[in-house]
N, C-alpha and C. Protein backbone atom coordinates (compact mmCIF):
# COMPACT_ATOMS: atom_id res chain seq x y z
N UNK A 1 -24.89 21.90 3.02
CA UNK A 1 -23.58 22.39 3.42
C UNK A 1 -22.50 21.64 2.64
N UNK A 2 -21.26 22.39 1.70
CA UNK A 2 -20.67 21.62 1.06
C UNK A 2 -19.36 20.96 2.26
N UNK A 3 -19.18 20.29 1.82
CA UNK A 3 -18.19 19.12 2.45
C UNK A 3 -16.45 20.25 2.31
N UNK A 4 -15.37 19.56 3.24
CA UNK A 4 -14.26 20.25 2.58
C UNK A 4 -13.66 20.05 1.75
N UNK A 5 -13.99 18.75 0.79
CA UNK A 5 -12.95 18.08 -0.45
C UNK A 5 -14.03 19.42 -1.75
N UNK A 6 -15.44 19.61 -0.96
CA UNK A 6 -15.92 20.53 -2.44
C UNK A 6 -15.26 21.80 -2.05
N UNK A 7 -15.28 22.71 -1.11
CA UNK A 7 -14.42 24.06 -0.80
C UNK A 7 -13.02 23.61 -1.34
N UNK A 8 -12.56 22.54 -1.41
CA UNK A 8 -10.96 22.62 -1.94
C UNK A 8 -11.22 22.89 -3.46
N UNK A 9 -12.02 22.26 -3.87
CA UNK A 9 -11.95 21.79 -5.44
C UNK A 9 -13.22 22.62 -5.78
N UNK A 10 -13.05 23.81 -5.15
CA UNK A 10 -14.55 24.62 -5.71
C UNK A 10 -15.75 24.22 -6.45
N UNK A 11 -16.13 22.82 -6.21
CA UNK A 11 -17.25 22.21 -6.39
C UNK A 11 -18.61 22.78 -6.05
N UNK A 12 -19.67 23.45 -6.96
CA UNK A 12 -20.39 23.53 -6.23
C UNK A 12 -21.71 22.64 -6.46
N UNK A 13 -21.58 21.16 -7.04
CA UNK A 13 -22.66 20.69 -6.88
C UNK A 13 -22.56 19.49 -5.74
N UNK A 14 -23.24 18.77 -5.28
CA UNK A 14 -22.67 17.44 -4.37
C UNK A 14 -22.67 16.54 -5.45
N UNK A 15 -21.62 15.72 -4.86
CA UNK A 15 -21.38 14.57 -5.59
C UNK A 15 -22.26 13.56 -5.32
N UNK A 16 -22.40 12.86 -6.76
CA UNK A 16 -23.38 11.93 -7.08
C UNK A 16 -23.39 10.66 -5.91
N UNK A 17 -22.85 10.62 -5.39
CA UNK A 17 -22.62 9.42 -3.96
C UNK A 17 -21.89 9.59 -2.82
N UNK A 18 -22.11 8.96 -1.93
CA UNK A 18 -20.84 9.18 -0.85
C UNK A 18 -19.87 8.12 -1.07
N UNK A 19 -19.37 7.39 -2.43
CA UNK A 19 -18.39 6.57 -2.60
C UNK A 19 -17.90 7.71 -3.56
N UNK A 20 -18.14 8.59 -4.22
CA UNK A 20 -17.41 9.33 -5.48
C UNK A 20 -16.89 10.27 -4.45
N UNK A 21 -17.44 10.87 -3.52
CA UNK A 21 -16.53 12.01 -2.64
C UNK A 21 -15.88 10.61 -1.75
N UNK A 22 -15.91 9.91 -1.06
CA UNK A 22 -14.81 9.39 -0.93
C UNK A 22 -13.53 8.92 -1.62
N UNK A 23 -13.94 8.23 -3.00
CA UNK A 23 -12.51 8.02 -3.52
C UNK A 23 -11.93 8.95 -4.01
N UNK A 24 -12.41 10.65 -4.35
CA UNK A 24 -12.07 11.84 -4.66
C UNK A 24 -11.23 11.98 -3.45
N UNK A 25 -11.70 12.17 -2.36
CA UNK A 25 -10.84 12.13 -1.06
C UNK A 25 -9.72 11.29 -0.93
N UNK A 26 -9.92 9.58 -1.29
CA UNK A 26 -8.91 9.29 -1.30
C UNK A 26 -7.59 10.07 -2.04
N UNK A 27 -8.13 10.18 -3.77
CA UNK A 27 -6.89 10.47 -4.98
C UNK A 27 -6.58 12.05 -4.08
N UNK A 28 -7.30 12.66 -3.79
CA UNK A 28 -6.85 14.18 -2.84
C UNK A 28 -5.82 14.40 -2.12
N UNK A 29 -5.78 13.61 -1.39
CA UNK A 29 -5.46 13.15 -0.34
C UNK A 29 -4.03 12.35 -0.50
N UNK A 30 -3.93 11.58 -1.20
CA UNK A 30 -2.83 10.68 -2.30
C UNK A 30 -1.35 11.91 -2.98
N UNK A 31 -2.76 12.95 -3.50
CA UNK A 31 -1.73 13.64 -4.10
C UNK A 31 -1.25 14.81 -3.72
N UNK A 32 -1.63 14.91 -2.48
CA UNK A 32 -1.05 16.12 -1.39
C UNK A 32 -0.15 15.36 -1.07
N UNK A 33 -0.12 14.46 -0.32
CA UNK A 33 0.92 13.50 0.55
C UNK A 33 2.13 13.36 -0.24
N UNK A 34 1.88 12.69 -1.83
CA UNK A 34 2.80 12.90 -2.91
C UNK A 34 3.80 13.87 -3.07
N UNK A 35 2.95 15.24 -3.02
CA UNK A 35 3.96 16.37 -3.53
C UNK A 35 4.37 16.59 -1.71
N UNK A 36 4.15 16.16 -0.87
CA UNK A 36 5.10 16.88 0.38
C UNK A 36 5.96 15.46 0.08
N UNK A 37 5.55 14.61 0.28
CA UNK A 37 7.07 13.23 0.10
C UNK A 37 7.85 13.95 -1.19
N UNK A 38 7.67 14.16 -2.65
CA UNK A 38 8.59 13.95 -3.41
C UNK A 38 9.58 15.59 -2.88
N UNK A 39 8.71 16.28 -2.05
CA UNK A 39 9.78 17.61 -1.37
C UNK A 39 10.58 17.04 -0.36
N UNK A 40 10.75 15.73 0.27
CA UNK A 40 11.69 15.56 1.04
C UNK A 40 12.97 14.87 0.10
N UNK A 41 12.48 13.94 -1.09
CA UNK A 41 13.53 12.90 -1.53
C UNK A 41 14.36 14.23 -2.79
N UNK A 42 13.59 15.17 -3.32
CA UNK A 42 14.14 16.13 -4.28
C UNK A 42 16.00 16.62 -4.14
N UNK A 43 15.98 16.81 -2.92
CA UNK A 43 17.28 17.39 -2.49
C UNK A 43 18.67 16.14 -2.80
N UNK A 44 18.11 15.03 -2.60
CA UNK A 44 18.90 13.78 -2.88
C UNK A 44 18.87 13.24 -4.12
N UNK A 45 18.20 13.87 -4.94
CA UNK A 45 18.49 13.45 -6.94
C UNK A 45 17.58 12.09 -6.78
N UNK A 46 16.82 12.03 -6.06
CA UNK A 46 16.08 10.74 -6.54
C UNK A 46 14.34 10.87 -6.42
N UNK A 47 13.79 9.77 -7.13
CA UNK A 47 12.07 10.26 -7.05
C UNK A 47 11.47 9.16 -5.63
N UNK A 48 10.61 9.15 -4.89
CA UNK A 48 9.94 8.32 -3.80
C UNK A 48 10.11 7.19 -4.81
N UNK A 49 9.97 6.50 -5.91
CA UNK A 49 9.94 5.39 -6.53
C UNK A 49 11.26 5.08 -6.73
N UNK A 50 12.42 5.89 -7.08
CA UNK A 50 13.36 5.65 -6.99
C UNK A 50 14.04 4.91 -5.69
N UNK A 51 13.30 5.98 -4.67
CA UNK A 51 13.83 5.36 -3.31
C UNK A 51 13.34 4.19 -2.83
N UNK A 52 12.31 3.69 -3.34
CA UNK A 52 11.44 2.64 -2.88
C UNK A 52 12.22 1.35 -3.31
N UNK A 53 12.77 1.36 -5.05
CA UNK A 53 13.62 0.79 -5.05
C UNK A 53 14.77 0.27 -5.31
N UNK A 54 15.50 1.00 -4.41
CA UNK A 54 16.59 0.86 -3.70
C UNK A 54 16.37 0.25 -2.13
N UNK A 55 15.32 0.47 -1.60
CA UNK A 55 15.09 0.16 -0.45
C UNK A 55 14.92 -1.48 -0.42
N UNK A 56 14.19 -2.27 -1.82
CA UNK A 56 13.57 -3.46 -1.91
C UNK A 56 15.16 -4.00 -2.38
N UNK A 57 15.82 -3.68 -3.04
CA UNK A 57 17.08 -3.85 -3.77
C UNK A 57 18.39 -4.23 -2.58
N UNK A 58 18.03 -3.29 -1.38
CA UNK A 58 18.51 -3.60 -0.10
C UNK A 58 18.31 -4.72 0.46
N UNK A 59 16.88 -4.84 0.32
CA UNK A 59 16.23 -5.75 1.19
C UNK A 59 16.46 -7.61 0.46
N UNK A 60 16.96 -7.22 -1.26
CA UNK A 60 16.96 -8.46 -1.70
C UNK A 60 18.30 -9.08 -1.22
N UNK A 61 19.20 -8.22 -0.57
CA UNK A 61 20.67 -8.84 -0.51
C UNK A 61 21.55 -8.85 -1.49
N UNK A 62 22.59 -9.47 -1.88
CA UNK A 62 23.52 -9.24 -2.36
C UNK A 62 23.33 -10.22 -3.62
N UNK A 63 22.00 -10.80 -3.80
CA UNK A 63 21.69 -11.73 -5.19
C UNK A 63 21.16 -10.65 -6.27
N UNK A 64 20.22 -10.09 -5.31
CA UNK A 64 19.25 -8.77 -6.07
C UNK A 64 18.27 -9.58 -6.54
N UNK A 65 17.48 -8.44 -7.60
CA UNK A 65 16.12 -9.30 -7.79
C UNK A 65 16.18 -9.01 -9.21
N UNK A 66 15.56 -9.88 -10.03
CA UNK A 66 15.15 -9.71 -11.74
C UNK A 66 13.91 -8.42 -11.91
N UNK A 67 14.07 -7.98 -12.63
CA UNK A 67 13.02 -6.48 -12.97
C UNK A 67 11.92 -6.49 -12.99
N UNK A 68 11.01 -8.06 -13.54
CA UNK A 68 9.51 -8.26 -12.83
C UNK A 68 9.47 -7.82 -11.21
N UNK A 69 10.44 -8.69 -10.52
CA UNK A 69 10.52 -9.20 -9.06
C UNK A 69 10.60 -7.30 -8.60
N UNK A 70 11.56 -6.44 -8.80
CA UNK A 70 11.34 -5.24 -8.20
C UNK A 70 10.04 -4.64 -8.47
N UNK A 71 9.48 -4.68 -10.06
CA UNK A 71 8.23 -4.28 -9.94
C UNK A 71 6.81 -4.62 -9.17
N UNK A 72 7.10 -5.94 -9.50
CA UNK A 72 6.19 -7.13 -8.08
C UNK A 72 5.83 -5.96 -6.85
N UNK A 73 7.25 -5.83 -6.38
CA UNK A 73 7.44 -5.42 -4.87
C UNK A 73 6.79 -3.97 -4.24
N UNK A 74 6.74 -2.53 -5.70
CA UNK A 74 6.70 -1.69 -5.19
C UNK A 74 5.44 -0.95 -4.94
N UNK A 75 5.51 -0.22 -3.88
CA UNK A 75 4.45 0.63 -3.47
C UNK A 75 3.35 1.02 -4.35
N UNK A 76 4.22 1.77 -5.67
CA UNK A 76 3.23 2.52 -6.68
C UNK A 76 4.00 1.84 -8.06
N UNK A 77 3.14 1.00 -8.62
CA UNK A 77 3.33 0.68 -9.81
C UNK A 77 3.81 1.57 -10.31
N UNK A 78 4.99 1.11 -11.75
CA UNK A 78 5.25 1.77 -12.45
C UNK A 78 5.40 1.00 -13.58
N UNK A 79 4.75 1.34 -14.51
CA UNK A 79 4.72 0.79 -16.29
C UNK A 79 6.19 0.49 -16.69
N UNK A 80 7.45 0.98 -16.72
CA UNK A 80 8.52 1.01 -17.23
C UNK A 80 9.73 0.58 -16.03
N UNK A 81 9.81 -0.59 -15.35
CA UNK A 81 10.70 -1.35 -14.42
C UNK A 81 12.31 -1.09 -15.06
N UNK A 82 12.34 -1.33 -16.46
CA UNK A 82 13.19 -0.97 -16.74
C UNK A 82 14.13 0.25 -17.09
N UNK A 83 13.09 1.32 -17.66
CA UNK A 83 14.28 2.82 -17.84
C UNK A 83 14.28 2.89 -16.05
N UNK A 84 13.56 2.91 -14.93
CA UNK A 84 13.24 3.05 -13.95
C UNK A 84 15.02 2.59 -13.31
N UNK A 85 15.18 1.54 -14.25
CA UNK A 85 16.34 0.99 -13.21
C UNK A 85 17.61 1.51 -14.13
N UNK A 86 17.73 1.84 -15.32
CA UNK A 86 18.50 2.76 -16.26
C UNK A 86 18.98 3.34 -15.29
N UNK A 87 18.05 4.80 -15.18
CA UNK A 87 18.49 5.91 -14.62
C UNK A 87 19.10 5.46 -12.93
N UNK A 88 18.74 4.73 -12.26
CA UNK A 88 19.37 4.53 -11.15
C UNK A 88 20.59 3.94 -11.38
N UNK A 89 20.85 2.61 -12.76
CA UNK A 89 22.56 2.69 -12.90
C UNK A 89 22.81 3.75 -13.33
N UNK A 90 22.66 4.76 -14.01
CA UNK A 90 23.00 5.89 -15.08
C UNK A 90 23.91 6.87 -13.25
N UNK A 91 23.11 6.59 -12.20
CA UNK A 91 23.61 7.50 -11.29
C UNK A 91 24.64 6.43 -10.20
N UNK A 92 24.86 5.48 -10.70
CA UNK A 92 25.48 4.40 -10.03
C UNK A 92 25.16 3.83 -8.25
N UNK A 93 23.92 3.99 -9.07
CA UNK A 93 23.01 3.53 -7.81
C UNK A 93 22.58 1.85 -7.12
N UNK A 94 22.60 1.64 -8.25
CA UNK A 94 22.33 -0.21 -8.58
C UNK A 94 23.57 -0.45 -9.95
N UNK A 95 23.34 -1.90 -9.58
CA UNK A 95 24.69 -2.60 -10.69
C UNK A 95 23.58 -4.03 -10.80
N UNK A 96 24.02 -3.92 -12.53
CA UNK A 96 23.45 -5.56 -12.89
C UNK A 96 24.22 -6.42 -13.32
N UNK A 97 23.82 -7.52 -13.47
CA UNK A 97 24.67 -8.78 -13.75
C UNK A 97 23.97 -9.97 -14.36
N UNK A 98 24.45 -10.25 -15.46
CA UNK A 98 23.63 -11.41 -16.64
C UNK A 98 23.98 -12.86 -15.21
N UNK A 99 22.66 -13.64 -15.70
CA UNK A 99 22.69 -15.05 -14.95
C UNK A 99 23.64 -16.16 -15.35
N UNK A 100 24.70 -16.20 -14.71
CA UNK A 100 24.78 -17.57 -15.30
C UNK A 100 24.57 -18.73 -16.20
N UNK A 101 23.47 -18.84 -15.73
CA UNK A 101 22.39 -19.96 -16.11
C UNK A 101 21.89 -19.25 -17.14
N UNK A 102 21.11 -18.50 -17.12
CA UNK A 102 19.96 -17.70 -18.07
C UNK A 102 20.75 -16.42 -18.19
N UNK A 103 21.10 -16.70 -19.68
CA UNK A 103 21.68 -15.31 -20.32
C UNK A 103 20.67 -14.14 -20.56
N UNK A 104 19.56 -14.30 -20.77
CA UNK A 104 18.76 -13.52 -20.53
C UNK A 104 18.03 -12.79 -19.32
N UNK A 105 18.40 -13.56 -18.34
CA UNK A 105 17.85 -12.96 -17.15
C UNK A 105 18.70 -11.86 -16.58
N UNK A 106 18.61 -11.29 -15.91
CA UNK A 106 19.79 -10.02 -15.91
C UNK A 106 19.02 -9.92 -13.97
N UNK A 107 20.18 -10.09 -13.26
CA UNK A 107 19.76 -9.48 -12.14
C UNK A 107 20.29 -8.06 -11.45
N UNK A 108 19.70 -7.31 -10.64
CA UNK A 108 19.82 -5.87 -10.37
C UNK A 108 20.35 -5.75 -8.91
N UNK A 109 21.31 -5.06 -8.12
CA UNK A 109 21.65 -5.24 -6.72
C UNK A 109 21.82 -3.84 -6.49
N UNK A 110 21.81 -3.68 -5.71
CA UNK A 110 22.57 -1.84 -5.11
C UNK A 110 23.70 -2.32 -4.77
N UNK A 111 24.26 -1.30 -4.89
CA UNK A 111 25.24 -0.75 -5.26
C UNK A 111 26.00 -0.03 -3.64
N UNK A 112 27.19 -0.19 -3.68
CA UNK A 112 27.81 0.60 -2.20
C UNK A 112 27.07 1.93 -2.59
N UNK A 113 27.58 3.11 -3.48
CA UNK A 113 26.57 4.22 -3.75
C UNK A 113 25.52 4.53 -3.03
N UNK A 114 24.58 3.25 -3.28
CA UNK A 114 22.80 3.40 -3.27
C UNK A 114 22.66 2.99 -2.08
N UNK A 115 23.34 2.14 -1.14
CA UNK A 115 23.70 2.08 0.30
C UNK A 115 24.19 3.28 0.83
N UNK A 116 25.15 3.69 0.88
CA UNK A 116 25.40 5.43 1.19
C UNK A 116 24.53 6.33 1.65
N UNK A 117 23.62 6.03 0.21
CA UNK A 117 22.30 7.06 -0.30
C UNK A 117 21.33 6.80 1.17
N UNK A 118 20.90 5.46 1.10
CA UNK A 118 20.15 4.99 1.74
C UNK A 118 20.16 5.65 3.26
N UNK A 119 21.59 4.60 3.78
CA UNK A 119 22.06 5.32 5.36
C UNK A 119 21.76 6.65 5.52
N UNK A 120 21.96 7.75 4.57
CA UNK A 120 21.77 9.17 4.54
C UNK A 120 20.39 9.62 4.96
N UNK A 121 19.70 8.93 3.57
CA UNK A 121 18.21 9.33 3.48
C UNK A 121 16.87 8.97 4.73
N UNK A 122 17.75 7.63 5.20
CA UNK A 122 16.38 7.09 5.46
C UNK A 122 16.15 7.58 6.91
N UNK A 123 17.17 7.74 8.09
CA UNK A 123 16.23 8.76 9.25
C UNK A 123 15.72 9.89 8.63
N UNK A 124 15.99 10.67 7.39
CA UNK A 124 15.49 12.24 7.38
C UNK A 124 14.31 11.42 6.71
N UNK A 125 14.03 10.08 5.56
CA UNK A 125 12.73 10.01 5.29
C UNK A 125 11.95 9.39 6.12
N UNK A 126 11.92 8.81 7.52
CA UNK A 126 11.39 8.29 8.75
C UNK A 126 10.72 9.49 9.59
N UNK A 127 11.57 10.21 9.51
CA UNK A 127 11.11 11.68 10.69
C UNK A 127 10.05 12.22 9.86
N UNK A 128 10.48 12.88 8.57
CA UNK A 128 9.77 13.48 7.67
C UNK A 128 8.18 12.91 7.50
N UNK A 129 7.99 11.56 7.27
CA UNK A 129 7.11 10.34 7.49
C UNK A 129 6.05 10.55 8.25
N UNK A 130 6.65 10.76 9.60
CA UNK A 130 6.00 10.89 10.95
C UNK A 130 5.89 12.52 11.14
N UNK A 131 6.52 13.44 10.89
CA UNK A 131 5.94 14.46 10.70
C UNK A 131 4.52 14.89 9.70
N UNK A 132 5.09 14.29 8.94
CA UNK A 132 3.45 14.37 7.84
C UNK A 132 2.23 13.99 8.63
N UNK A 133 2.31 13.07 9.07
CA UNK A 133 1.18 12.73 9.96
C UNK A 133 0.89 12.97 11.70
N UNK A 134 2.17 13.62 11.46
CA UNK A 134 1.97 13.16 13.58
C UNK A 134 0.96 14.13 14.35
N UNK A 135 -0.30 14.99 13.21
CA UNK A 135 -0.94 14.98 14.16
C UNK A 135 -2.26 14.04 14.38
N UNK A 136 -2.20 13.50 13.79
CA UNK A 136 -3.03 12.17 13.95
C UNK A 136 -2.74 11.04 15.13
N UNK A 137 -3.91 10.49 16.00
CA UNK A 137 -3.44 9.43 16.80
C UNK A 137 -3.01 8.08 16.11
N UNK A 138 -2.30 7.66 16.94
CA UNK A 138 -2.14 5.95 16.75
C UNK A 138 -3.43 5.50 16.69
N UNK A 139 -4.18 5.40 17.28
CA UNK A 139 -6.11 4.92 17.16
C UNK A 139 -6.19 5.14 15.67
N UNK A 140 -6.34 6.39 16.10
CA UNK A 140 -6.42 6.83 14.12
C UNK A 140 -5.52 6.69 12.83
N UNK A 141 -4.99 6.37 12.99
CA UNK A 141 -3.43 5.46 12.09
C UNK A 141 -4.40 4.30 12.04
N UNK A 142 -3.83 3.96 13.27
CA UNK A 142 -4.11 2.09 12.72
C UNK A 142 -5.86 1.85 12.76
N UNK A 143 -6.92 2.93 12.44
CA UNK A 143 -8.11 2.44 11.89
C UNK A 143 -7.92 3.21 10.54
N UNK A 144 -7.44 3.92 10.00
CA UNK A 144 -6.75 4.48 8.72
C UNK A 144 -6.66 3.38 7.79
N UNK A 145 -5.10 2.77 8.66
CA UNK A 145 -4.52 1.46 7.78
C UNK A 145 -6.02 0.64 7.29
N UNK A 146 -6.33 0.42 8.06
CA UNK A 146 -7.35 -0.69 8.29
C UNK A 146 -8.38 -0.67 7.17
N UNK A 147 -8.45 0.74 7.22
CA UNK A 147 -10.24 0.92 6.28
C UNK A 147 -9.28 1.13 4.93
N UNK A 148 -8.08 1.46 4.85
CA UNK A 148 -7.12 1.89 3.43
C UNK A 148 -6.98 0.10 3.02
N UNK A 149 -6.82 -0.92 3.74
CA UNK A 149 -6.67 -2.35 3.46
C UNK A 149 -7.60 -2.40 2.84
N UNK A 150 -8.98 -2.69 3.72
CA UNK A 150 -10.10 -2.80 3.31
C UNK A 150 -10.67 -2.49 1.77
N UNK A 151 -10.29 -1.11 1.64
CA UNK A 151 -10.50 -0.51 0.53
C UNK A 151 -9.97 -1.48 -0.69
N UNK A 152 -8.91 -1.80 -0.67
CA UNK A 152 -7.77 -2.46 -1.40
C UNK A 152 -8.42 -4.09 -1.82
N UNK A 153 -8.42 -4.36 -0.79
CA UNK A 153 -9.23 -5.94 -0.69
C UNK A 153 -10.41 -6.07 -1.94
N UNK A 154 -11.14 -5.45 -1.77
CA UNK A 154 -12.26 -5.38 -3.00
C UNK A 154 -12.23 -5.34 -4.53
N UNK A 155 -10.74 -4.70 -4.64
CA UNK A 155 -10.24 -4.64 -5.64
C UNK A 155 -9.93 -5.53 -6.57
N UNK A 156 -10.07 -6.25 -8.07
CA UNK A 156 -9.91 -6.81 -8.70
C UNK A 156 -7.90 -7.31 -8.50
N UNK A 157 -7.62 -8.03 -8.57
CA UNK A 157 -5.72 -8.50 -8.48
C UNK A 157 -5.33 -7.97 -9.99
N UNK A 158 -4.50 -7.10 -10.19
CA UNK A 158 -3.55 -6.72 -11.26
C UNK A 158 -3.42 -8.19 -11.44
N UNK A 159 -2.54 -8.29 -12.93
CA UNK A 159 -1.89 -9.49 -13.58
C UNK A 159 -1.83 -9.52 -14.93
């Protein structure tokens, strides 16, 4: 009997393990969730990575953080920290400022703008959030999280 990740993906042989249909499930699964999140942030000119950070950019205060330090922070890697933060000044979203000390260091803050943005966005991206999932229990959430940690843990550390 084929599984439902093979009826999605018209598979008709089984997969070579039950770790290859699981992490298929995972990336599946990843990239459904993807395209319904980037349909909530679309209407507001920004991408889920965009919003992510601005959210960390919030969270650094009014020093901000250097462009490793936001990349450090976010959800879904992204190769290019910097056009990343371009286009968010380009929309006057964040504002930077050379160090003092280190002329080379350049730090990044939001911006009143990207605060605005934020206040706006973030109950419709909270509800939206919890709609994606709410028919799932809390039980099932937080053994979700758990086995999604897990998963993670095994993993070799980026660097």
């Amino acid at each position: 009997m084929a599984s439902k990740l093979q009826e999605e993906i018209k598979q008709t042989r089984p997969f070579a393990n039950i770790e290859e249909e699981a992490l298929l499930n995972i990336r599946r699964t990843s990239d459904k969730l993807q395209h319904h999140t980037q349909q909530l942030f679309k209407p507001h000119g920004v991408t889920p990575t965009q919003y992510n950070v601005l959210r960390i950019l919030r969270g650094a205060g009014e020093n901000g953080l250097r462009c490793s330090e936001v990349g450090e922070r976010l959800v879904s890697s992204d190769p290019d920290i910097t056009r990343l933060l371009d286009r968010l000044q380009k929309q006057k979203l964040v504002r930077r400022k050379r160090d003092a000390k280190d002329r080379r260091v350049i730090h990044t803050m939001i911006s009143a703008e990207g605060l605005r943005l934020l206040k706006e966005m973030d109950p419709l991206v909270n509800d939206g959030v919890k709609q994606i999932l709410k028919h799932m229990s809390r039980e099932k959430l937080t053994t979700l999280v758990a086995l999604l940690e897990e998963a993670r843990q095994a993993l070799p550390v980026e660097g």
